[in-house]
Protein backbone atom coordinates (compact mmCIF):
# COMPACT_ATOMS: atom_id res chain seq x y z
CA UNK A 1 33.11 18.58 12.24
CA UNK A 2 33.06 14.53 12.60
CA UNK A 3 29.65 13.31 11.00
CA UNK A 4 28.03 10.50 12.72
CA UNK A 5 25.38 9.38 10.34
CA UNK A 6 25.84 8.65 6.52
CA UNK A 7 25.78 11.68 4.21
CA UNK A 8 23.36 10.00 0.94
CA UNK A 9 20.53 10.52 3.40
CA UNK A 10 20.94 13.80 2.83
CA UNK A 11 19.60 13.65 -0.44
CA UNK A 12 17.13 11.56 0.20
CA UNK A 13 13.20 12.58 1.33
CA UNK A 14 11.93 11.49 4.28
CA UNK A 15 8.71 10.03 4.14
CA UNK A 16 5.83 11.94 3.93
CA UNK A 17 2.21 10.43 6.07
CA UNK A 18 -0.93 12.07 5.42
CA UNK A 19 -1.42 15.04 8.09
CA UNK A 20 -3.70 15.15 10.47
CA UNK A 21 -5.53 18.73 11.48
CA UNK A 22 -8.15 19.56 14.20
CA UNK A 23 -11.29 19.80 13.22
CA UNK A 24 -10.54 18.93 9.80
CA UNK A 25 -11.98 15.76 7.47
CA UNK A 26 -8.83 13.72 6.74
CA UNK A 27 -9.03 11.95 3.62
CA UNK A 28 -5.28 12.06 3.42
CA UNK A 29 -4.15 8.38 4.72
CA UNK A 30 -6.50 6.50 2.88
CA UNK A 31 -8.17 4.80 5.84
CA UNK A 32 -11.37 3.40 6.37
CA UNK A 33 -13.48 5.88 8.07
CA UNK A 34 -16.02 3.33 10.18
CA UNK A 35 -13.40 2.45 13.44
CA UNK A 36 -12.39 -0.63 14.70
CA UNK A 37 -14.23 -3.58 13.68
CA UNK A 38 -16.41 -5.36 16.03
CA UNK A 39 -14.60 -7.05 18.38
CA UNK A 40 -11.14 -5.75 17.68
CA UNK A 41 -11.41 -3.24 20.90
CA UNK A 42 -12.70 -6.25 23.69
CA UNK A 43 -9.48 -7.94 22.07
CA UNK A 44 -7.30 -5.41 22.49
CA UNK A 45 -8.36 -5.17 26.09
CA UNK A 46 -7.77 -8.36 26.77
CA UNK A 47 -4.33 -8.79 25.27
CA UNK A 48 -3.26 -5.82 27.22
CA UNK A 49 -3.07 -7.64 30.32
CA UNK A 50 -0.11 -9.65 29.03
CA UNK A 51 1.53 -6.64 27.82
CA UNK A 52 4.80 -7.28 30.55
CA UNK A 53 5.20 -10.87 28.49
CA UNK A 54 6.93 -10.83 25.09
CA UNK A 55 4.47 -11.54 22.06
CA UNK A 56 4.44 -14.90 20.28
CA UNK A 57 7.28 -14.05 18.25
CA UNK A 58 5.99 -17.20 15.77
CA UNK A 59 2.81 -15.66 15.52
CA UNK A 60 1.73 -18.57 15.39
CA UNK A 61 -2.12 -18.45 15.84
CA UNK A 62 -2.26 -15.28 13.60
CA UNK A 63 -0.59 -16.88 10.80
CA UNK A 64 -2.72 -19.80 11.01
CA UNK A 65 -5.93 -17.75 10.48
CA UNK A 66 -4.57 -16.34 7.68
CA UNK A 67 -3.03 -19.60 6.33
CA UNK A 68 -6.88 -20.94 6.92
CA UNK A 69 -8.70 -18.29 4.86
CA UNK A 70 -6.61 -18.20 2.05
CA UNK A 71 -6.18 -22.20 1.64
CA UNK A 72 -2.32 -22.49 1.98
CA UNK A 73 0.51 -23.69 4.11
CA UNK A 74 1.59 -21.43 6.90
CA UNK A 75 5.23 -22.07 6.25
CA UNK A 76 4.14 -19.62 3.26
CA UNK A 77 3.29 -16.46 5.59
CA UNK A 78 5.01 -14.03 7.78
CA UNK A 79 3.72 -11.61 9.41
CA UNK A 80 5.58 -7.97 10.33
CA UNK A 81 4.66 -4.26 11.04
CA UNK A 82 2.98 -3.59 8.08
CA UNK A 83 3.35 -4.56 4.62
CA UNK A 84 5.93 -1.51 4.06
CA UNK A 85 8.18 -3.05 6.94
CA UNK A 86 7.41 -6.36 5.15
CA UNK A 87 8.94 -4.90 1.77
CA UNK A 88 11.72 -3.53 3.61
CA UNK A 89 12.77 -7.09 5.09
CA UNK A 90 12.00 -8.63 1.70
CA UNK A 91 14.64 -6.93 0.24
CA UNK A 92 17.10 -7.14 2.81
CA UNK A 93 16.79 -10.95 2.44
CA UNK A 94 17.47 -10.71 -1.23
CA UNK A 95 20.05 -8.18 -2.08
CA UNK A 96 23.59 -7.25 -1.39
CA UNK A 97 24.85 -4.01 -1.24
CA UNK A 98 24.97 -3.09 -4.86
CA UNK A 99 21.97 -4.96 -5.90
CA UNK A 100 19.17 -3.42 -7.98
CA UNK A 101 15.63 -2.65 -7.06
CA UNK A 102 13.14 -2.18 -10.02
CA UNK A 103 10.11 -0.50 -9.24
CA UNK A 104 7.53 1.97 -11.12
CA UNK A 105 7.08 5.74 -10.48
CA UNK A 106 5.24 7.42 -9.43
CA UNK A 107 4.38 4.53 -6.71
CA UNK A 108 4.47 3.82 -2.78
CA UNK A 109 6.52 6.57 -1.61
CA UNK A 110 8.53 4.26 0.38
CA UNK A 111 10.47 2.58 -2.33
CA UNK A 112 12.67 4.63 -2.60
CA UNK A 113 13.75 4.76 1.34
CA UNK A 114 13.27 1.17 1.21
CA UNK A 115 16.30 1.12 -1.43
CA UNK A 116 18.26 3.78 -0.14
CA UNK A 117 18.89 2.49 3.36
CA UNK A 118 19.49 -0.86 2.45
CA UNK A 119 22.05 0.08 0.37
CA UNK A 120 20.90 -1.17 -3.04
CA UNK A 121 20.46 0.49 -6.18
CA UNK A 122 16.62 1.47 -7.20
CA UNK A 123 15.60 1.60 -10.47
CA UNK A 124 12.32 3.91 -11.10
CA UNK A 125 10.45 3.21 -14.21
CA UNK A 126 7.96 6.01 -15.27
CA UNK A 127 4.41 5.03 -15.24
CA UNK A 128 2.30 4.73 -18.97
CA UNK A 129 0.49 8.29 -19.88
CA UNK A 130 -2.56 6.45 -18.31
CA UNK A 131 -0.89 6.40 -14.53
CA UNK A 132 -0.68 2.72 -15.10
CA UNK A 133 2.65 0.58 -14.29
CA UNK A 134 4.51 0.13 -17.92
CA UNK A 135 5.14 -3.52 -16.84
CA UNK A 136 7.12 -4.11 -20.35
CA UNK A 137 9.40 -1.23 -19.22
CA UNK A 138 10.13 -2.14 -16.09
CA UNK A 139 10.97 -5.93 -17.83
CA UNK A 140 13.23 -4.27 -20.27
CA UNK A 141 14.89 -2.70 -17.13
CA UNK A 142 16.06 -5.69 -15.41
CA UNK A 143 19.69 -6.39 -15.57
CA UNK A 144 21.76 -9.33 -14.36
CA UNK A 145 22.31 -6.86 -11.24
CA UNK A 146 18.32 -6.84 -10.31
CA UNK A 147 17.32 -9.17 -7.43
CA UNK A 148 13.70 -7.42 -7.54
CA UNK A 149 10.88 -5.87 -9.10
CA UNK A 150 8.36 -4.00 -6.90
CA UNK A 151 4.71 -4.04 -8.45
CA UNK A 152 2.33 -2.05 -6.75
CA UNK A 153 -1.34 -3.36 -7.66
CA UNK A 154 -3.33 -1.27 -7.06
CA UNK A 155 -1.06 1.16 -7.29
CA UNK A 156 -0.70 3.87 -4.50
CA UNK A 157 -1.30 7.16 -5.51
CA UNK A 158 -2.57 6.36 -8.76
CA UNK A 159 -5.36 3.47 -7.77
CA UNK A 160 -4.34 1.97 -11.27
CA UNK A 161 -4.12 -1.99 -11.47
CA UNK A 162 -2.31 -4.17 -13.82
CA UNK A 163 -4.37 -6.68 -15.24
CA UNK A 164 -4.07 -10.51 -15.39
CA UNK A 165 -3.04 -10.70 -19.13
CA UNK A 166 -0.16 -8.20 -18.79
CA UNK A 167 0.83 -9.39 -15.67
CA UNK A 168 1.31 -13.00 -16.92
CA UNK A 169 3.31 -11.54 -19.57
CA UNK A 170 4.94 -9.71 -17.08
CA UNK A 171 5.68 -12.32 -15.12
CA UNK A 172 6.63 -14.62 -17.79
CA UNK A 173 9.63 -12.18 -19.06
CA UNK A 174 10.79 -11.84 -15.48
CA UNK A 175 14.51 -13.94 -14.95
CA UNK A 176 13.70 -17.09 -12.21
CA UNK A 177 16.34 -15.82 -10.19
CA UNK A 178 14.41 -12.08 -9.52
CA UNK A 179 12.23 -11.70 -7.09
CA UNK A 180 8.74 -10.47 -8.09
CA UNK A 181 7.10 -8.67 -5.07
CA UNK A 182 3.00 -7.81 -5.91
CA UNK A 183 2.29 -5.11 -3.18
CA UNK A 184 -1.37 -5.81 -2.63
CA UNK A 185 -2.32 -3.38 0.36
CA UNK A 186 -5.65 -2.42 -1.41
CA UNK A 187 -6.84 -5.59 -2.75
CA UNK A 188 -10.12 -5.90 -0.76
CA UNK A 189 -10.95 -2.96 -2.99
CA UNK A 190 -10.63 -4.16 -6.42
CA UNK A 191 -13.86 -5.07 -8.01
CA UNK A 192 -12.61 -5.63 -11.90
CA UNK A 193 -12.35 -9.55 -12.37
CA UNK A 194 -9.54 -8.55 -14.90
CA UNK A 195 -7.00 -7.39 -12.19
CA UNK A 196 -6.13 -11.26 -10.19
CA UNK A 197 -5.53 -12.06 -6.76
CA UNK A 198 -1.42 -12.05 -6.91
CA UNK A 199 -1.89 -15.65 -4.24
CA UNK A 200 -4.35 -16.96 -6.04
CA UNK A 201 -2.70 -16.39 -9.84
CA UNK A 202 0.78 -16.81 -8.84
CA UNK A 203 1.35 -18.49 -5.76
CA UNK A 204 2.62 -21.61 -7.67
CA UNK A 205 5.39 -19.45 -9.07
CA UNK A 206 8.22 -19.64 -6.55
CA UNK A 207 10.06 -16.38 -7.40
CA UNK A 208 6.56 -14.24 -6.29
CA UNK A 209 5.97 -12.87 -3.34
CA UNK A 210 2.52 -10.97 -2.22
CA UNK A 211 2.28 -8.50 0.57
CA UNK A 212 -1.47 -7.81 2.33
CA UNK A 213 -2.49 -5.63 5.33
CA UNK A 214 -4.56 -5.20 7.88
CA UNK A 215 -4.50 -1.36 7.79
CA UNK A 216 -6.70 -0.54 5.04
CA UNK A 217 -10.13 -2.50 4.70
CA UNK A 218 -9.28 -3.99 8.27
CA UNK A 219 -9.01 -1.00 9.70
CA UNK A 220 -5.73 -1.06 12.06
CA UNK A 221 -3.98 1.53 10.67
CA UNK A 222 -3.18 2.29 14.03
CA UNK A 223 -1.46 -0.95 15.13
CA UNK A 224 0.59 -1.74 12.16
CA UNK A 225 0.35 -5.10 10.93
CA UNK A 226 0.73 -6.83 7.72
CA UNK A 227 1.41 -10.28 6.26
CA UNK A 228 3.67 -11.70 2.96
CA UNK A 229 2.35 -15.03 1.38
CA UNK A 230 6.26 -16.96 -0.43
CA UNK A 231 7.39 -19.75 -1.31
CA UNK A 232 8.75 -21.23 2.27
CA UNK A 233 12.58 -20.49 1.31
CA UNK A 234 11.48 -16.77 0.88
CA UNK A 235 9.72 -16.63 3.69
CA UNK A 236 12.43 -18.26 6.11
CA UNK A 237 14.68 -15.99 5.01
CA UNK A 238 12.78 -13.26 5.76
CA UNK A 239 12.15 -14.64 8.90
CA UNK A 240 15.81 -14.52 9.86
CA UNK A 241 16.09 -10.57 9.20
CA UNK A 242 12.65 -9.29 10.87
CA UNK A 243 12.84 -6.89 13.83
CA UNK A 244 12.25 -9.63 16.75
CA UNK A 245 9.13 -9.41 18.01
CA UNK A 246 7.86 -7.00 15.76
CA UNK A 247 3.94 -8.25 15.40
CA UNK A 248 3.64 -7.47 18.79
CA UNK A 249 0.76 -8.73 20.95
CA UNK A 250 -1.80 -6.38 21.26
CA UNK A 251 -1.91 -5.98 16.84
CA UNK A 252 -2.04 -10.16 16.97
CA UNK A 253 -4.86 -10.04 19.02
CA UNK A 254 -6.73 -7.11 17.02
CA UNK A 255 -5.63 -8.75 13.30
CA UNK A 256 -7.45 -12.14 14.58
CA UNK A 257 -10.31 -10.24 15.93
CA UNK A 258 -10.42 -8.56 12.57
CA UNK A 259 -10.39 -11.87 10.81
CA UNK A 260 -13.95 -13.10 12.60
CA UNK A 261 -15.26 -9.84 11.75
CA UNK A 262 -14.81 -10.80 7.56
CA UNK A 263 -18.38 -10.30 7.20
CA UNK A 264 -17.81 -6.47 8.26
CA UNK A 265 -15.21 -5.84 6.73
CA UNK A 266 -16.93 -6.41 3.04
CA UNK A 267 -20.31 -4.48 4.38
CA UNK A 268 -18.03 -1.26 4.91
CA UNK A 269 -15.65 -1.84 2.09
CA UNK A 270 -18.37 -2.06 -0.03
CA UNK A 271 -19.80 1.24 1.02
CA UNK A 272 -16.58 3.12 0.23
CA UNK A 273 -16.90 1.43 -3.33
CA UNK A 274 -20.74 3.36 -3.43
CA UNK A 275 -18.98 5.95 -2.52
CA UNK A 276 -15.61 6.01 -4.75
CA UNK A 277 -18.02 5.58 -7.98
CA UNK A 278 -19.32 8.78 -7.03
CA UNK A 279 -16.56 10.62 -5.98
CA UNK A 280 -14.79 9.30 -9.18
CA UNK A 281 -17.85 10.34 -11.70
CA UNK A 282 -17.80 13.88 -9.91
CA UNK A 283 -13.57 14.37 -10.05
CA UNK A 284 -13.65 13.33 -13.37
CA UNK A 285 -16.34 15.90 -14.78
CA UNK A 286 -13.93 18.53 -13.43
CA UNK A 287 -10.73 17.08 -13.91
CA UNK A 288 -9.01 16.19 -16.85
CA UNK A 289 -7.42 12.72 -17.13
CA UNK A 290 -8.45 11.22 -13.55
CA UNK A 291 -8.04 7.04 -14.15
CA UNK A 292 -10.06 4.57 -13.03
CA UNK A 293 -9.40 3.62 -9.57
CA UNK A 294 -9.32 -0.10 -7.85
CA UNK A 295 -8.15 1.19 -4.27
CA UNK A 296 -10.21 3.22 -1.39
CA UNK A 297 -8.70 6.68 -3.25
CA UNK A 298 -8.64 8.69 -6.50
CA UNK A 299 -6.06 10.39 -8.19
CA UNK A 300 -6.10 13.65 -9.26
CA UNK A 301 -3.27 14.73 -12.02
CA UNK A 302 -3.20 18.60 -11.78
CA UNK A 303 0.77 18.52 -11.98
CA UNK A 304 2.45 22.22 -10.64
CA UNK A 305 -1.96 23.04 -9.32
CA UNK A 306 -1.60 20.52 -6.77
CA UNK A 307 -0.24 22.16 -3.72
CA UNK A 308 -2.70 25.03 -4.98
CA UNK A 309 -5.46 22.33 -4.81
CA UNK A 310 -4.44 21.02 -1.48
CA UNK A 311 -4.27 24.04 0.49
CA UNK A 312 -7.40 25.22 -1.13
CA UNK A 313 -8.79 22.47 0.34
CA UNK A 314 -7.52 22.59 3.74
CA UNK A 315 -8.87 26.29 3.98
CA UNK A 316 -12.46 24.58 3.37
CA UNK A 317 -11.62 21.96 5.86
CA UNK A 318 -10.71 18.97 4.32
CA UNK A 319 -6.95 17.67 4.15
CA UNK A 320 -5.94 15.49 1.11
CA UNK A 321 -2.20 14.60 0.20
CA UNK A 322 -0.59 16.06 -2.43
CA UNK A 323 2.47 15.40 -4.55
CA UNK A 324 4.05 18.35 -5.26
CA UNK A 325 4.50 19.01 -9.65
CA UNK A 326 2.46 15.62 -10.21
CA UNK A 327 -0.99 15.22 -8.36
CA UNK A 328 -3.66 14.80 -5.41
CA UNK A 329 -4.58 11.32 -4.02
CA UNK A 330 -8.23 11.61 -2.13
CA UNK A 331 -9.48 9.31 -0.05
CA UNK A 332 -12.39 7.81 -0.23
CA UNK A 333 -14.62 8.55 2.98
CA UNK A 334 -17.92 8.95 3.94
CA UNK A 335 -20.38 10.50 2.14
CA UNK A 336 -20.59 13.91 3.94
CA UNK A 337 -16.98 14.02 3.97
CA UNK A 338 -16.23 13.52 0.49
CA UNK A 339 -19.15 16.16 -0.12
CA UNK A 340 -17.14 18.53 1.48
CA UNK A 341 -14.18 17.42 -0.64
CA UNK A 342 -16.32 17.76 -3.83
CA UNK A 343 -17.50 20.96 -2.80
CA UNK A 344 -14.13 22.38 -2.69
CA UNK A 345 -13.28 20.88 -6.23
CA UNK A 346 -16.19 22.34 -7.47
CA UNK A 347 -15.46 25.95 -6.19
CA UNK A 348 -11.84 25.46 -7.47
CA UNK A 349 -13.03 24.05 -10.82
CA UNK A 350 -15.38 26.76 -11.65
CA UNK A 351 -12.59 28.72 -14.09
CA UNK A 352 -9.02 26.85 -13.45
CA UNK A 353 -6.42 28.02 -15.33
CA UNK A 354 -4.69 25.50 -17.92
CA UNK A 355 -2.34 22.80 -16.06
């Protein structure tokens, strides 16, 4: 039989998003749980009447809010759907078929596709016994095939965070000529001073690149949009492989509606880190080795208990996302719902069986 599509994706796992189940508290997706933020939906509305017309493909009043708020050039920023697509298009810039992609693992679950369908080689580093990145590892791992190195920070599904002193080393042992990406999709959640602000720290260093979104604390999940902050010759080139068009109006509209809304955003970002102090104290009385978090989730490491754990917990109504023979991320949502959450843990906890 003639095969019309290539055969490695067989072997490769599609990706997995956190499900969705009537009736049932998701805390699966690791979304803010307060809706759109003032102003977003009236924009929305709006934009929608130019929906027949073809977006700014420039983005050019988008990227200037963001070029605004974080003090730098707006040569620096592109914009895309999402910060995953973002990573995607970053590498695709940078690497030939061949080409290797360091990252850590466990990490984003799209890595790995990421590497796979663009035809480059990706390396996986295992994580430090403490679910953090082994940064001196993943150094040690680069070869003179490695165009670059993925660092999630925080790091999704752990909620671990590299700090500034190993990430300067880090940084520092990295070739000029390899690409260090510093995925920051949870970084309006960090509260320890030690963990830096990848734009801030390192946006003098022309072979770093830092990727933001507005679906987390910003709360479009829904719309998909996400920004990069590079050197400009990083981000031109980027520019010249993104899907055209692909920040399309209506998410343009809602990410600078988001923007006026800053104010907001903090208030309910810093309820869900009330909240993921709690949840955090309460996991880790029941839990064994449950690290601190610096994202809107927690990590749970019951290894070959955690599909037990999640479907447990989808009987009592609650849906979290589990990684089967390794652990349970949980996000953070409101209070009532992460009651219900703890109240499953807590009826699951009472005599659990060694992992």
């Amino acid at each position: 039989m003639t095969r019309l599509t290539r055969s490695d994706l067989d072997a490769l796992p599609a990706y997995v998003p956190g499900r969705s189940v009537p009736g049932a508290i998701k805390l699966a997706s690791n979304e803010v749980p307060y809706g759109p933020l003032p102003g977003v939906v009236d924009a929305i509305i709006a934009a929608s009447s130019a929906i027949d017309r073809y977006p700014d493909m420039g983005v050019s009043a988008l990227r200037a809010a963001i070029a605004a708020r974080l003090g730098i050039d707006g040569a620096r920023i592109v914009t895309g759907c999402g910060s995953v697509a973002l990573a995607e298009h970053l590498v695709r810039a940078t690497c030939l078929p061949g080409d290797e992609v360091v990252h850590a693992w466990r990490s984003f679950e799209a890595y790995p596709i990421i590497t796979a369908t663009t035809a480059v080689t990706g390396i996986r580093v295992p994580n430090a016994d403490d679910h953090t990145h082994d940064l001196p590892a993943m150094a040690k791992t680069i070869t003179e095939r490695t165009r670059v190195v993925l660092v999630c920070n925080p790091n999704n599904p752990t909620g671990t965070a590299s700090t500034r002193s190993e990430l300067d080393a880090f940084i520092n042992d990295v070739p000029a000529d390899v690409l260090i990406v510093l995925d920051e999709a949870y970084r309006e959640f960090v509260t320890d001073p030690s963990v830096p602000d990848g734009v801030v720290s390192y946006g003098d260093r022309p072979n770093v690149a830092v990727l933001r979104t507005f679906s987390k604390a910003w709360g479009l999940a829904g719309l998909r949009v996400g920004y990069l902050v590079a050197h400009p010759p990083v981000a031109a080139a980027v520019r010249k492989v993104l899907t055209p068009f692909s920040t399309s109006s209506l998410a343009q509209a809602a990410a600078l509606a988001a923007l006026r809304a800053e104010a907001e955003m903090r208030r309910r970002a810093d309820l869900i880190l009330v909240e993921r102090q709690r949840v955090l104290a309460a996991v880790q009385a029941v839990v064994p080795g449950v690290p601190t978090t610096q994202a809107n989730f927690v990590w749970l490491p019951l290894g070959q208990r955690s599909i037990e754990f999640s479907e447990m917990c989808e009987q009592a109504g609650v849906i979290v996302r589990p990684f089967a023979g390794e652990g349970v991320r949980v996000t953070i949502g409101k209070p009532e719902e992460n009651d219900a959450m703890l109240a499953a843990l807590a009826t699951w906890g009472t005599d659990p069986p060694a992992l």
